[in-house]
Protein backbone atom coordinates (compact mmCIF):
# COMPACT_ATOMS: atom_id res chain seq x y z
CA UNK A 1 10.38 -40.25 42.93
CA UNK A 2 11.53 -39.00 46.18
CA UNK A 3 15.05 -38.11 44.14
CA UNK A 4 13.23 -36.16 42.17
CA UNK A 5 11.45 -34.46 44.50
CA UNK A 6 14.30 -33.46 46.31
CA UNK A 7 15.82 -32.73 43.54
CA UNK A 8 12.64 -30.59 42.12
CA UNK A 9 12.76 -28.35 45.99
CA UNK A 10 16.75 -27.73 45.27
CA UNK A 11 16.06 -26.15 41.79
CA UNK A 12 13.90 -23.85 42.92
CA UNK A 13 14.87 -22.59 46.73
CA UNK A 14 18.49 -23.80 46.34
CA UNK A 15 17.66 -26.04 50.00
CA UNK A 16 18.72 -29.59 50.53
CA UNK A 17 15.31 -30.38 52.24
CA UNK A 18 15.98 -33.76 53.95
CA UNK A 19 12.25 -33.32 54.94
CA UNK A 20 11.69 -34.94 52.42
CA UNK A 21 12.41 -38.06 54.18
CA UNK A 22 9.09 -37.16 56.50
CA UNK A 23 6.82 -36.35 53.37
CA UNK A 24 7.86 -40.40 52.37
CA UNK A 25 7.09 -41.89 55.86
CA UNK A 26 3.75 -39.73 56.12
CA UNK A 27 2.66 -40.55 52.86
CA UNK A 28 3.33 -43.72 53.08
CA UNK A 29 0.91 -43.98 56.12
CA UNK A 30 -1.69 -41.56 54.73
CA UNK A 31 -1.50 -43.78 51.84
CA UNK A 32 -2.28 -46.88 53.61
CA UNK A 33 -4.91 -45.47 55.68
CA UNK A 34 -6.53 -44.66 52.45
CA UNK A 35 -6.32 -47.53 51.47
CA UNK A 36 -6.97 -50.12 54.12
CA UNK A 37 -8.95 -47.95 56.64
CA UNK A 38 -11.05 -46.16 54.44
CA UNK A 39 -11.35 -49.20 51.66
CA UNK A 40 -10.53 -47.35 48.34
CA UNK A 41 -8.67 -49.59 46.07
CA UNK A 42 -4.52 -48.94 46.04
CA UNK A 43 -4.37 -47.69 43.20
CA UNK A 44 -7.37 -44.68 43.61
CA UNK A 45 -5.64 -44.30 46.47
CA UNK A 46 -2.78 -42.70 44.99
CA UNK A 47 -3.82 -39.28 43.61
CA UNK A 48 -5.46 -38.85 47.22
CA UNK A 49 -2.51 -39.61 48.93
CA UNK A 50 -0.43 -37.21 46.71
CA UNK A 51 -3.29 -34.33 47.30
CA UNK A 52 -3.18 -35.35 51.37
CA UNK A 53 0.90 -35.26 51.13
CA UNK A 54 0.85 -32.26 49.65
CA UNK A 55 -1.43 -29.88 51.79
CA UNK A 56 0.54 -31.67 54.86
CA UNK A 57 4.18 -30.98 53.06
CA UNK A 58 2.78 -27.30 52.43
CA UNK A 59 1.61 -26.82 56.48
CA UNK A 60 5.15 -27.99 57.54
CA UNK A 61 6.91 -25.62 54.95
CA UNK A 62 4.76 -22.54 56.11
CA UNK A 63 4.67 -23.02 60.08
CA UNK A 64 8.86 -24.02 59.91
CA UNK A 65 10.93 -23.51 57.44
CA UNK A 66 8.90 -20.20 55.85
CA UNK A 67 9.18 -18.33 58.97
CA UNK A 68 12.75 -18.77 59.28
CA UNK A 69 13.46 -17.98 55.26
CA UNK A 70 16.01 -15.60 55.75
CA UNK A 71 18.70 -18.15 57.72
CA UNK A 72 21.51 -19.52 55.71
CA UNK A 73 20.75 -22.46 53.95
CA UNK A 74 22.59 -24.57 56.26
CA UNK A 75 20.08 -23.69 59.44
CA UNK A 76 17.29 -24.77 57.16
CA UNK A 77 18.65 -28.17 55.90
CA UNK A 78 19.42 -28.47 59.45
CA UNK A 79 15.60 -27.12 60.74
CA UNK A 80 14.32 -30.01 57.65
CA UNK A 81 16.06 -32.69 58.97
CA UNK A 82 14.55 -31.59 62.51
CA UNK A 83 11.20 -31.78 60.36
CA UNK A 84 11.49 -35.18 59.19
CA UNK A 85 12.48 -36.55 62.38
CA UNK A 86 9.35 -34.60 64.02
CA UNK A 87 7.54 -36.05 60.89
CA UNK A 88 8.25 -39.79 61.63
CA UNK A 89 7.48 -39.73 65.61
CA UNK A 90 4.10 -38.37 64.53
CA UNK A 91 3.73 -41.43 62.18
CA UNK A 92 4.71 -43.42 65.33
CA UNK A 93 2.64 -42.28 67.75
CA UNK A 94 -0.51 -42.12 65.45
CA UNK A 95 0.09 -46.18 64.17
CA UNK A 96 2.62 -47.30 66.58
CA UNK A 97 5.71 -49.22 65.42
CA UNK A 98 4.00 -52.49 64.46
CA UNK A 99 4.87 -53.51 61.04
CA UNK A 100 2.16 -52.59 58.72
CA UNK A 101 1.06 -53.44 55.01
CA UNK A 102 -1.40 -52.07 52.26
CA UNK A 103 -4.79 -54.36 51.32
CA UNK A 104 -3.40 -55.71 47.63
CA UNK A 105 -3.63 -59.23 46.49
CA UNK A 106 -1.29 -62.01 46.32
CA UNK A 107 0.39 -62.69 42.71
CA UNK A 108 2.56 -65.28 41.53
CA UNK A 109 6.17 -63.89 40.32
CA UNK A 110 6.43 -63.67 36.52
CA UNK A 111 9.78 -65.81 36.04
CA UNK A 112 11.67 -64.27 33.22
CA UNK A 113 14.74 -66.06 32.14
CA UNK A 114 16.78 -66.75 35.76
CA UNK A 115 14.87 -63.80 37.48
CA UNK A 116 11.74 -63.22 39.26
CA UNK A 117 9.55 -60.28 38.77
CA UNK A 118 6.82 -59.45 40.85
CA UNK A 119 4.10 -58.18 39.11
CA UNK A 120 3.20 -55.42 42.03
CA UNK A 121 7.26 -54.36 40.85
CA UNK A 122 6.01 -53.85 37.15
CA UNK A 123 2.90 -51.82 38.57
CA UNK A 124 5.18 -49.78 41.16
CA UNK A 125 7.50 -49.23 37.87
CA UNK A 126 4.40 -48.39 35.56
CA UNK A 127 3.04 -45.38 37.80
CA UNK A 128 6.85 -44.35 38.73
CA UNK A 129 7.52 -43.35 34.85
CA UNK A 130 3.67 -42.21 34.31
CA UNK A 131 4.16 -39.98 37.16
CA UNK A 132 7.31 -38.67 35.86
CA UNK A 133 5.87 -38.39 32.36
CA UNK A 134 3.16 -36.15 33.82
CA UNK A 135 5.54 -34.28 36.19
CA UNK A 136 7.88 -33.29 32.39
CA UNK A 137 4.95 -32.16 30.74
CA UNK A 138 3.23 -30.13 33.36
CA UNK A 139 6.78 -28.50 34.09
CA UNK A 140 6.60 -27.73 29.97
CA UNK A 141 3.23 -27.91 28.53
CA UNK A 142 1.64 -25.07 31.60
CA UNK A 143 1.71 -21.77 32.38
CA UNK A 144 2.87 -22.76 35.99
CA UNK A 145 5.60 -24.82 34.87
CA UNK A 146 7.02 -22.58 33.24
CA UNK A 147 6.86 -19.93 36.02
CA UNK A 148 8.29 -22.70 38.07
CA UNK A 149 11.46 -23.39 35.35
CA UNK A 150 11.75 -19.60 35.30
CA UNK A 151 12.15 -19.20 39.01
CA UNK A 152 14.66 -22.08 39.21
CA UNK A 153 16.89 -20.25 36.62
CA UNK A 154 17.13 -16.88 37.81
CA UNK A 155 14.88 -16.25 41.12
CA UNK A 156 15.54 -12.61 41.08
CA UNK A 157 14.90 -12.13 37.07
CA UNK A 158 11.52 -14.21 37.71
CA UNK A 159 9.82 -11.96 40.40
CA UNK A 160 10.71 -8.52 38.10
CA UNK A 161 8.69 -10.23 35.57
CA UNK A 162 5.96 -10.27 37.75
CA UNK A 163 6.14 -14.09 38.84
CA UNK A 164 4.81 -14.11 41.90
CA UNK A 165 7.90 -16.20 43.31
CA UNK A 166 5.90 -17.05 47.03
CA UNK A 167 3.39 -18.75 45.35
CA UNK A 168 5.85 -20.87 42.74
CA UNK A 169 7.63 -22.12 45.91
CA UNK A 170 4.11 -23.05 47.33
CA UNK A 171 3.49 -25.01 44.37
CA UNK A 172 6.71 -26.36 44.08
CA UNK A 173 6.80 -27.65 47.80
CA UNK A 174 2.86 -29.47 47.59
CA UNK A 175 4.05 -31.49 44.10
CA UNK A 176 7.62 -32.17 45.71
CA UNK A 177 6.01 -33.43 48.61
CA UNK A 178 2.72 -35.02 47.14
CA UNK A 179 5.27 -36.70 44.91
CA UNK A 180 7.34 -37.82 48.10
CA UNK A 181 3.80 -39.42 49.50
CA UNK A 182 3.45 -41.29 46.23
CA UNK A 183 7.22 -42.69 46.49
CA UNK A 184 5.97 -43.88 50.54
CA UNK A 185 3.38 -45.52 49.35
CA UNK A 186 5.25 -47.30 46.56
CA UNK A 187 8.45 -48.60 49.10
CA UNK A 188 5.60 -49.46 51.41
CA UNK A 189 4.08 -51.67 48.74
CA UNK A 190 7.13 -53.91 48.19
CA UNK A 191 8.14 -54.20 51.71
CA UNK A 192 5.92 -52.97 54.88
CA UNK A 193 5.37 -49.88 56.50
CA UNK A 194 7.32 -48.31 59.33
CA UNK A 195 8.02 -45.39 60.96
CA UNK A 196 11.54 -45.17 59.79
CA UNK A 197 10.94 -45.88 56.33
CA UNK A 198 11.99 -42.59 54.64
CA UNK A 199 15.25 -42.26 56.77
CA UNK A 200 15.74 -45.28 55.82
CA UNK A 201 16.00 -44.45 52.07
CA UNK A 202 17.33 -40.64 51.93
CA UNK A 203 20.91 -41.58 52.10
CA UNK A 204 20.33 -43.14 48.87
CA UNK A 205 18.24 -40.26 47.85
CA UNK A 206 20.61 -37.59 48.38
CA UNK A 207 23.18 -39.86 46.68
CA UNK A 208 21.19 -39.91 43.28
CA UNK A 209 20.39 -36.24 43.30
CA UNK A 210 24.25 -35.44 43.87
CA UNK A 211 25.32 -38.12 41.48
CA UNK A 212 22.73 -36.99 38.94
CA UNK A 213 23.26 -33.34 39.61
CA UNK A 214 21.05 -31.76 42.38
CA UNK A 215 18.32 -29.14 40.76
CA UNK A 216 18.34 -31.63 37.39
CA UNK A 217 14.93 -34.14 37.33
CA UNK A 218 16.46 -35.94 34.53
CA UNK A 219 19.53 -36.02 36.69
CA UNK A 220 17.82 -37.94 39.62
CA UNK A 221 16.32 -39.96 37.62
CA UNK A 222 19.65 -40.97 36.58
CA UNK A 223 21.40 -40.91 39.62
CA UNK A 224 18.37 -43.14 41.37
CA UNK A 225 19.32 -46.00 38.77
CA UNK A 226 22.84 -45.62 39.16
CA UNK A 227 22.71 -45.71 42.85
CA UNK A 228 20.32 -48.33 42.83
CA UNK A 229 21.95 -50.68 40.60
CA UNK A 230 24.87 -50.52 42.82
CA UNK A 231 23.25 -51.15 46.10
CA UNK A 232 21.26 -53.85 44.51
CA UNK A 233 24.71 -55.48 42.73
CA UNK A 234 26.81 -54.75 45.37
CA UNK A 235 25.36 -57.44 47.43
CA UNK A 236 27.21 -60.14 44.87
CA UNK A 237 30.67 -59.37 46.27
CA UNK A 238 29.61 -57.75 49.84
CA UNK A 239 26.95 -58.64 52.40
CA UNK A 240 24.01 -56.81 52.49
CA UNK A 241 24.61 -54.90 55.61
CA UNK A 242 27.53 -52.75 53.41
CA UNK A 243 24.11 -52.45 50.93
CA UNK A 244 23.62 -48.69 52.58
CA UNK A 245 27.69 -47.69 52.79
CA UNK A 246 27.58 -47.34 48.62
CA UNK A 247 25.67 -43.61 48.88
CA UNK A 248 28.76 -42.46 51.21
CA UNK A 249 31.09 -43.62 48.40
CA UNK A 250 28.97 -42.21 45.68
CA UNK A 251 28.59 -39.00 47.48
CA UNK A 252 32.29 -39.03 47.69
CA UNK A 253 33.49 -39.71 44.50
CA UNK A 254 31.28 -37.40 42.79
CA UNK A 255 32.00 -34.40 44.95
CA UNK A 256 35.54 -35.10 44.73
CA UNK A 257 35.55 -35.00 40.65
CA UNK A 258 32.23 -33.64 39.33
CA UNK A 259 30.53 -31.60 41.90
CA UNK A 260 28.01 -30.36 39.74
CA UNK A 261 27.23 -34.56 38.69
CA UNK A 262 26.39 -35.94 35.53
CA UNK A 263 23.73 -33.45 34.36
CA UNK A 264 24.04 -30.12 36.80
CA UNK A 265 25.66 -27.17 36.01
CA UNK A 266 27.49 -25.53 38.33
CA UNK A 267 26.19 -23.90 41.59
CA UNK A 268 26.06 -20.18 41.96
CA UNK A 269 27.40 -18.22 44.48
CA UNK A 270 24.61 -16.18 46.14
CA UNK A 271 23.46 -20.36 46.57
């Protein structure tokens, strides 16, 4: 999810938004405050934490990186990883650094053959592909997603036909970051919640959207099993601690012999 949402933001504003790291952490948090503060059930919880990572995603993107629009997009994937780092201290100081987890029940594993599956894995997989499922058609069943396809193809060509190309990146920006809340909430589930729990994961993020091709969904959808199969495999031959080094060689490989990865095309120049 976060893979796609970062890959979703690329499409359309042609910006590596590593703030997307702070929309995880925050939604994570919002999530569980939901949840275990205000008592709703974990999984109710998740279309509010998606509305509540959203609106906060959208107040970033207007007070910092709107205002500074016309800078190269270098300066603003620098000014979003400024973001997420201002993002996570704000999770700190409002919940601290104590280890934290979300009110769900304990379950047995489901053993299937020599593995273990947890059935809170299953659910996190179930709404993961629903999500996506509902992302695909609203980008191709709506009026809006279409708009939003349009823009992403030819930015210029969209706004002379009347798209109003300010709001698209509006809308883009609330479901990329209401979708980055979703994907907190769902690494929060499986392990526990801390401040640094999107930094944590964007290296491998970033991997899978430049693996998978960044501006393609189905691309980081790819990528993120690619690059997560590795980590996960890579700790047969190598101790876990190299777990994280696997992006950097992903990264590298694919930049070094398909830039555009397995499903992008290639980048424009006025990118």
């Amino acid at each position: 999810l976060p893979a796609v949402s970062f890959s979703l933001v690329f499409a359309v504003l042609r910006l590596p938004y590593f703030a997307i790291a702070g929309s995880v952490t925050l939604g994570a948090y919002s999530g569980y405050w939901v949840n275990t503060i205000l008592g709703i059930p974990f999984i109710y919880a998740i279309p509010v934490d998606f509305v509540i990572s959203g609106l906060t995603g959208v107040l970033v993107f207007r007070l910092f990186i709107y205002p500074a629009r016309s800078a190269g997009a270098l300066t603003l994937a620098i000014l979003s990883v400024a973001i997420a780092f201002l993002m996570e201290n704000v999770a700190r100081a409002m919940f601290g650094n104590a280890m934290r987890s979300f009110d769900l029940p304990l379950e047995r594993d489901i053993i299937l053959g020599f593995a273990m599956i947890s059935p809170l894995s299953l659910r996190v997989i179930g709404v993961s592909v629903i999500v996506v499922i509902l992302l695909h058609l609203f980008l191709h069943r709506t009026q809006t997603g279409c708009a939003i396809r349009a823009t992403a193809d030819n930015r210029d060509l969209a706004s002379s036909k009347g798209i109003n190309v300010s709001m698209i990146t509006t809308t883009v920006i609330f479901i990329a970051t209401g979708l980055a809340g979703i994907a907190g909430m769902m690494i929060g589930a499986e392990a526990a919640l801390d401040p640094g729990l999107g930094f944590r994961s964007i290296l491998s993020v970033f991997a899978a959207t430049v693996v998978g091709g960044l501006g393609s969904i189905p691309g980081a959808i790819v990528g993120a099993i690619v690059i997560g199969l590795a980590e996960e495999t890579s700790q047969f031959v190598l101790p876990a601690t190299y777990k994280g080094a696997i992006g950097f060689v992903a990264i590298m490989i694919c930049l070094t012999y398909r830039p555009r990865g397995i499903f992008g095309t290639a980048i424009r120049k006025d990118a």
